[in-house]
C-alpha atoms as a PDB file:
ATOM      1  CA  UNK A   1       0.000   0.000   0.000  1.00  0.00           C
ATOM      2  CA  UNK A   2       0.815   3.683  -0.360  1.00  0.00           C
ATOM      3  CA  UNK A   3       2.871   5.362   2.188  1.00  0.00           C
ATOM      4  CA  UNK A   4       1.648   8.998   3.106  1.00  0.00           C
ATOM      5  CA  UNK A   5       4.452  11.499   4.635  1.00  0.00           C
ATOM      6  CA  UNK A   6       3.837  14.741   6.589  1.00  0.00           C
ATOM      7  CA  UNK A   7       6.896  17.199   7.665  1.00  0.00           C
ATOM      8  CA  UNK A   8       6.242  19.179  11.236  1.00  0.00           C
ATOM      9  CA  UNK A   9       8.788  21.762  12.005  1.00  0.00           C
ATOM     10  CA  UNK A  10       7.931  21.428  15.688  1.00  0.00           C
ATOM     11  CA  UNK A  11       5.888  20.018  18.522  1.00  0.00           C
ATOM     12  CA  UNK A  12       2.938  22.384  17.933  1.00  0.00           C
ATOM     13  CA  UNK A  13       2.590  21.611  14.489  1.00  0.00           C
ATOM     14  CA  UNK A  14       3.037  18.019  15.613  1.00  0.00           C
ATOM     15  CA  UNK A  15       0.263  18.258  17.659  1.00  0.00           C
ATOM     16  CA  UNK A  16      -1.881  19.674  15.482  1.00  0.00           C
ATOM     17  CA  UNK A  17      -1.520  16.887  12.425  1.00  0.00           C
ATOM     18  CA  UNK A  18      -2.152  14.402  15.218  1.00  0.00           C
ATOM     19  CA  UNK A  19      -5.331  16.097  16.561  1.00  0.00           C
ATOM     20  CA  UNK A  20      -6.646  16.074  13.470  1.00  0.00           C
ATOM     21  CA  UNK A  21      -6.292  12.880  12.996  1.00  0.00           C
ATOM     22  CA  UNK A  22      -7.924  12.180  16.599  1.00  0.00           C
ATOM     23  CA  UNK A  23     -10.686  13.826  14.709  1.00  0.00           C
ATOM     24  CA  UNK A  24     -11.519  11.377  12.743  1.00  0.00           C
ATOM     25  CA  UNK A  25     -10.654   7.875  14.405  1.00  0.00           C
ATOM     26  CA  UNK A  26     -13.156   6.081  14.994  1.00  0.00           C
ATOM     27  CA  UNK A  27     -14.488   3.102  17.637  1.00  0.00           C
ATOM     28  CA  UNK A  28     -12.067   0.403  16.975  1.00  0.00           C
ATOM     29  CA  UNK A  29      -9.334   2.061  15.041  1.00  0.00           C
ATOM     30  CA  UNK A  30      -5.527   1.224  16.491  1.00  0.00           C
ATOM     31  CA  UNK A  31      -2.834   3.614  15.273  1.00  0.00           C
ATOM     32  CA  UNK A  32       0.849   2.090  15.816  1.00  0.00           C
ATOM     33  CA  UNK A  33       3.667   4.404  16.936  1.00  0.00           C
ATOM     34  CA  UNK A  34       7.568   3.837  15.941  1.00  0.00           C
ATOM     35  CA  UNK A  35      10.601   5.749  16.325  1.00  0.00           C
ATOM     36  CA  UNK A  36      13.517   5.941  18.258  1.00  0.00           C
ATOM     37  CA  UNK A  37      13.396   7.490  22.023  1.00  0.00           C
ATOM     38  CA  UNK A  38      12.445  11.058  21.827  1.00  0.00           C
ATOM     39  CA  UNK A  39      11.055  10.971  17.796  1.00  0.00           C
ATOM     40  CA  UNK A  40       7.950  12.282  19.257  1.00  0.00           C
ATOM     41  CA  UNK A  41       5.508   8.895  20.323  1.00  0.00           C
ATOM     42  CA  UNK A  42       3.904  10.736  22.937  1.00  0.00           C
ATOM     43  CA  UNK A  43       2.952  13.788  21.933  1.00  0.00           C
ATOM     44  CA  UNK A  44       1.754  12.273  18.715  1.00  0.00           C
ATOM     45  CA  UNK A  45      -0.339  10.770  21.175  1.00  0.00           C
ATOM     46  CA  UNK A  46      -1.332  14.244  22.540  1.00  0.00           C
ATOM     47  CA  UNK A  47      -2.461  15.421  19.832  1.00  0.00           C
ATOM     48  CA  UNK A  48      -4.836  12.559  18.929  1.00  0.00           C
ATOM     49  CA  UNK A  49      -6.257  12.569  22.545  1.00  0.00           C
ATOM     50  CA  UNK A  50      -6.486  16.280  21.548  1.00  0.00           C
ATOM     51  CA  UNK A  51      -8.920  15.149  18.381  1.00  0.00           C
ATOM     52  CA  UNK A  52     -10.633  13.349  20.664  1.00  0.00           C
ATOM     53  CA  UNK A  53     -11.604  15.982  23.267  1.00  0.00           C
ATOM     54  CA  UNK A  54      -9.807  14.666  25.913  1.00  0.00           C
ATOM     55  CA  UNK A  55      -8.531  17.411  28.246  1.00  0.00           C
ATOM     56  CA  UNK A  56      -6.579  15.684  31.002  1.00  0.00           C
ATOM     57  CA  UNK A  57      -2.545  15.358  30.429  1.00  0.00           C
ATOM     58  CA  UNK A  58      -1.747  11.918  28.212  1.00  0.00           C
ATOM     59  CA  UNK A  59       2.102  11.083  29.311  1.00  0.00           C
ATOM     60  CA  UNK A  60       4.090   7.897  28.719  1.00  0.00           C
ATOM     61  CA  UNK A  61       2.600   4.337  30.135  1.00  0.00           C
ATOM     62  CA  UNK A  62       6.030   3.019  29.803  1.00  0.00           C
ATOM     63  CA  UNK A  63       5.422   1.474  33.521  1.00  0.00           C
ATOM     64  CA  UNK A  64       1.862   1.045  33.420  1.00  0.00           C
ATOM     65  CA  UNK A  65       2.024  -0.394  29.834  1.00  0.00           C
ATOM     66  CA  UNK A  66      -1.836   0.508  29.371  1.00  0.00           C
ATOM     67  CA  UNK A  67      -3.799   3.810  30.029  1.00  0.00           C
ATOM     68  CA  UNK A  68      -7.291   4.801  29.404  1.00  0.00           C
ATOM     69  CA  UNK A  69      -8.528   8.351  28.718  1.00  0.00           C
ATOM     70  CA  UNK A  70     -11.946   9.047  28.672  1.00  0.00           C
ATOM     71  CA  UNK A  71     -12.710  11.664  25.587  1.00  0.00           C
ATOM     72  CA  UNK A  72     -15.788  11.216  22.800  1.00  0.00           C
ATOM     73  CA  UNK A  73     -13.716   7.898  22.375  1.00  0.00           C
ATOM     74  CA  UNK A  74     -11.925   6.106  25.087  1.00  0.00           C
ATOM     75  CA  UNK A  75      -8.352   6.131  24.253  1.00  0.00           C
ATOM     76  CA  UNK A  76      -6.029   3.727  25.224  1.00  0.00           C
ATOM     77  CA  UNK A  77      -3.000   4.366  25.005  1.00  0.00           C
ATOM     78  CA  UNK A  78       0.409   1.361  25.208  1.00  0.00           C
ATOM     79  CA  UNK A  79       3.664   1.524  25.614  1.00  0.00           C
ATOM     80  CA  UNK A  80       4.813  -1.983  24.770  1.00  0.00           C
ATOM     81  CA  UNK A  81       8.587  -0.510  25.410  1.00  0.00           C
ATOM     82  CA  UNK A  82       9.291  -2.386  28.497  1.00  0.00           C
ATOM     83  CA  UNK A  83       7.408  -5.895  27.393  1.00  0.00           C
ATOM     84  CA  UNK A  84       9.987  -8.923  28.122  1.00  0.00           C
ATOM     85  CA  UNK A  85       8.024 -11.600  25.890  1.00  0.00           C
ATOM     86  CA  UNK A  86       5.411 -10.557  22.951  1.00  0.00           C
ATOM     87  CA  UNK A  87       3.640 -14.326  24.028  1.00  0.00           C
ATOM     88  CA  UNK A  88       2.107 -12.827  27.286  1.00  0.00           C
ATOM     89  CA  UNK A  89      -1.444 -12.546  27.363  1.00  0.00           C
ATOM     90  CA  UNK A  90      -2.389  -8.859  28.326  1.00  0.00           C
ATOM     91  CA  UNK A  91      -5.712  -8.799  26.884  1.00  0.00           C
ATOM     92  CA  UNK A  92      -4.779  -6.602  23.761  1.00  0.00           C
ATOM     93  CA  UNK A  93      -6.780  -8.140  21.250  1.00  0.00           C
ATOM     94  CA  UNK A  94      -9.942  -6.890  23.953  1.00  0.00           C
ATOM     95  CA  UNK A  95      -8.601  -3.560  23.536  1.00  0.00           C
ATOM     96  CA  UNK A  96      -8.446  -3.644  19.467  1.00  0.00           C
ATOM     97  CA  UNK A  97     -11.492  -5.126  19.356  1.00  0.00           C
ATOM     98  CA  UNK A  98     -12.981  -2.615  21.874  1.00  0.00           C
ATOM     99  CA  UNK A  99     -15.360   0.936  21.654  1.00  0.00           C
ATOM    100  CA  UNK A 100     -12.479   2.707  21.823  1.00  0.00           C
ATOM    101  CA  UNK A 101      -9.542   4.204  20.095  1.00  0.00           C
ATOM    102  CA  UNK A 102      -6.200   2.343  20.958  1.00  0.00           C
ATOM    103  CA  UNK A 103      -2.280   3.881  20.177  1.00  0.00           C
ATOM    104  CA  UNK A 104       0.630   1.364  20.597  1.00  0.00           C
ATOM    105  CA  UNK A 105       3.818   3.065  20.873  1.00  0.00           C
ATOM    106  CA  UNK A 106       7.290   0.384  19.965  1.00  0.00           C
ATOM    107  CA  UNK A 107       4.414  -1.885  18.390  1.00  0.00           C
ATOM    108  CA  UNK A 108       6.493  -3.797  16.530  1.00  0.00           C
ATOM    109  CA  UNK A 109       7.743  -5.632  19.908  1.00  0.00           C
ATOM    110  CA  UNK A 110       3.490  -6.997  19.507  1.00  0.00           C
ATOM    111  CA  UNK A 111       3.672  -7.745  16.058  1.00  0.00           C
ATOM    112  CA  UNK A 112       2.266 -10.790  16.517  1.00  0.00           C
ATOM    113  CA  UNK A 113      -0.538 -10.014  18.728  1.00  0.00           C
ATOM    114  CA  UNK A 114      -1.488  -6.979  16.006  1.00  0.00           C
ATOM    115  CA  UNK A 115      -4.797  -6.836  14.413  1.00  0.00           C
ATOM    116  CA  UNK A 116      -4.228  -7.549  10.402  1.00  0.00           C
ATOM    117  CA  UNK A 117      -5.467  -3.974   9.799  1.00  0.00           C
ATOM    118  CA  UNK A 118      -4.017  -0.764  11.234  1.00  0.00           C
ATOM    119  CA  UNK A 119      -2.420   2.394  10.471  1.00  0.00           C
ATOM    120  CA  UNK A 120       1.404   2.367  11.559  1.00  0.00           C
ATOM    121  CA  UNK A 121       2.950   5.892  11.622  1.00  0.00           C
ATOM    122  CA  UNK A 122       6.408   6.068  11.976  1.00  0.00           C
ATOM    123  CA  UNK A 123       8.044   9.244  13.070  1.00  0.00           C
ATOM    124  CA  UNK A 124      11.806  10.825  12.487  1.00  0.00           C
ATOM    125  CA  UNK A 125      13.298  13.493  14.321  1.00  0.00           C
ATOM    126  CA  UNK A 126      15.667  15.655  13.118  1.00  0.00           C
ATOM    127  CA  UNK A 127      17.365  18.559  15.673  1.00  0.00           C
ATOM    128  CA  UNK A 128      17.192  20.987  12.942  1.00  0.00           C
ATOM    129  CA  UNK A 129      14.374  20.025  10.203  1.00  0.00           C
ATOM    130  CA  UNK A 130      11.704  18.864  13.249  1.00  0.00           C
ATOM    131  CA  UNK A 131      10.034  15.680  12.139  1.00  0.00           C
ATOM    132  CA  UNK A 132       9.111  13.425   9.489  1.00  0.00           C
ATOM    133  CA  UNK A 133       6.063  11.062  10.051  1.00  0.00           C
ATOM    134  CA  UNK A 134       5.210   8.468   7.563  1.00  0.00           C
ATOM    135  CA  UNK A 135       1.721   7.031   7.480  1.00  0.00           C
ATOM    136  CA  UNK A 136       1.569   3.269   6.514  1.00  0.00           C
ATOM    137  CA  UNK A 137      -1.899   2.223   6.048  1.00  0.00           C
ATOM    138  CA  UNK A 138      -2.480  -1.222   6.945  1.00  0.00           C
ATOM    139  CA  UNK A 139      -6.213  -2.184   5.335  1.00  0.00           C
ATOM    140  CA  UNK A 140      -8.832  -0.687   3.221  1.00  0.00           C
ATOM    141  CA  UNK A 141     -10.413   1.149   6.610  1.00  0.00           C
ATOM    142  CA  UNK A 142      -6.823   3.309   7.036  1.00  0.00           C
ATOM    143  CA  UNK A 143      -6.493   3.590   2.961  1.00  0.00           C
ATOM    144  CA  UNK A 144      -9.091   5.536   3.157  1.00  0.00           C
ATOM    145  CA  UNK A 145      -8.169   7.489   6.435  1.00  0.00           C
ATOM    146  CA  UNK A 146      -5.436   8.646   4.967  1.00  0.00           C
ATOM    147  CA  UNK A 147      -7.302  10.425   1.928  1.00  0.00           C
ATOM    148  CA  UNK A 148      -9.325  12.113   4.142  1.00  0.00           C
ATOM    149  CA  UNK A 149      -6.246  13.265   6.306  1.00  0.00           C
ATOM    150  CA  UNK A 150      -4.283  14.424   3.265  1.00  0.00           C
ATOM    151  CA  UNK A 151      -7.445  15.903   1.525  1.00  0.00           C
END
């Protein structure tokens, strides 16, 4: 499939791509987050739960693995960083599968456990030139997510 590629020059304008993407997830959707540490996974993340009018302060699960925000969606939000075997049964599938909105960030380390269709967006930060993010549609449903994003 078509890869789809956005250029931020900063956290705000970071944000904003990612809220309005938040603005038009739907029930069910899971997003996928890669990059190295500090590319930007989590305030991505911000500015989906932005999209999705949640107003309380989305940071890092990295110890928690799972949070849920409450917004017009329920987001949940994983950090699958600090995972020692992709075999254990944490109930992710419940989460895809679920009325909500879910972001993994280091999804890859899942890969197995991943539903077959998803949108992986892959970000790349660069001290002077801000960020790169490359959309991956995985599926028909984020095929056509991405048109309307890039419309």
């Amino acid at each position: 499939m078509k890869n789809f590629e956005w250029k931020a020059d900063n956290v705000e304008e970071t944000i904003s791509f990612a809220e309005r993407i938040g603005l038009l997830l739907k029930a069910g959707d899971v997003i996928t987050l890669e990059g190295d540490l500090g590319a930007g996974k989590t305030t991505f993340t911000k500015g989906i739960a932005k999209g999705l009018g949640i107003a309380k302060t989305v940071n890092s699960p990295t110890f928690t693995i799972i949070k849920e925000y409450q917004g017009i969606l329920p987001l949940y939000h994983m950090d699958v960083y600090r995972l020692k075997d992709s075999e254990e049964d944490l109930g992710f599938e419940e989460y895809f599968e679920g009325d909500g909105v879910t972001v993994v960030e280091w999804a890859h380390l899942i890969e197995d456990q991943l539903p077959i269709e998803f949108l992986q967006i892959q970000l790349f930060y660069d001290d002077t030139s801000g960020r790169k993010i490359v959309l991956s549609p995985k599926g028909s449903r984020y095929m056509q997510l991405c048109k309307e994003i890039f419309e």
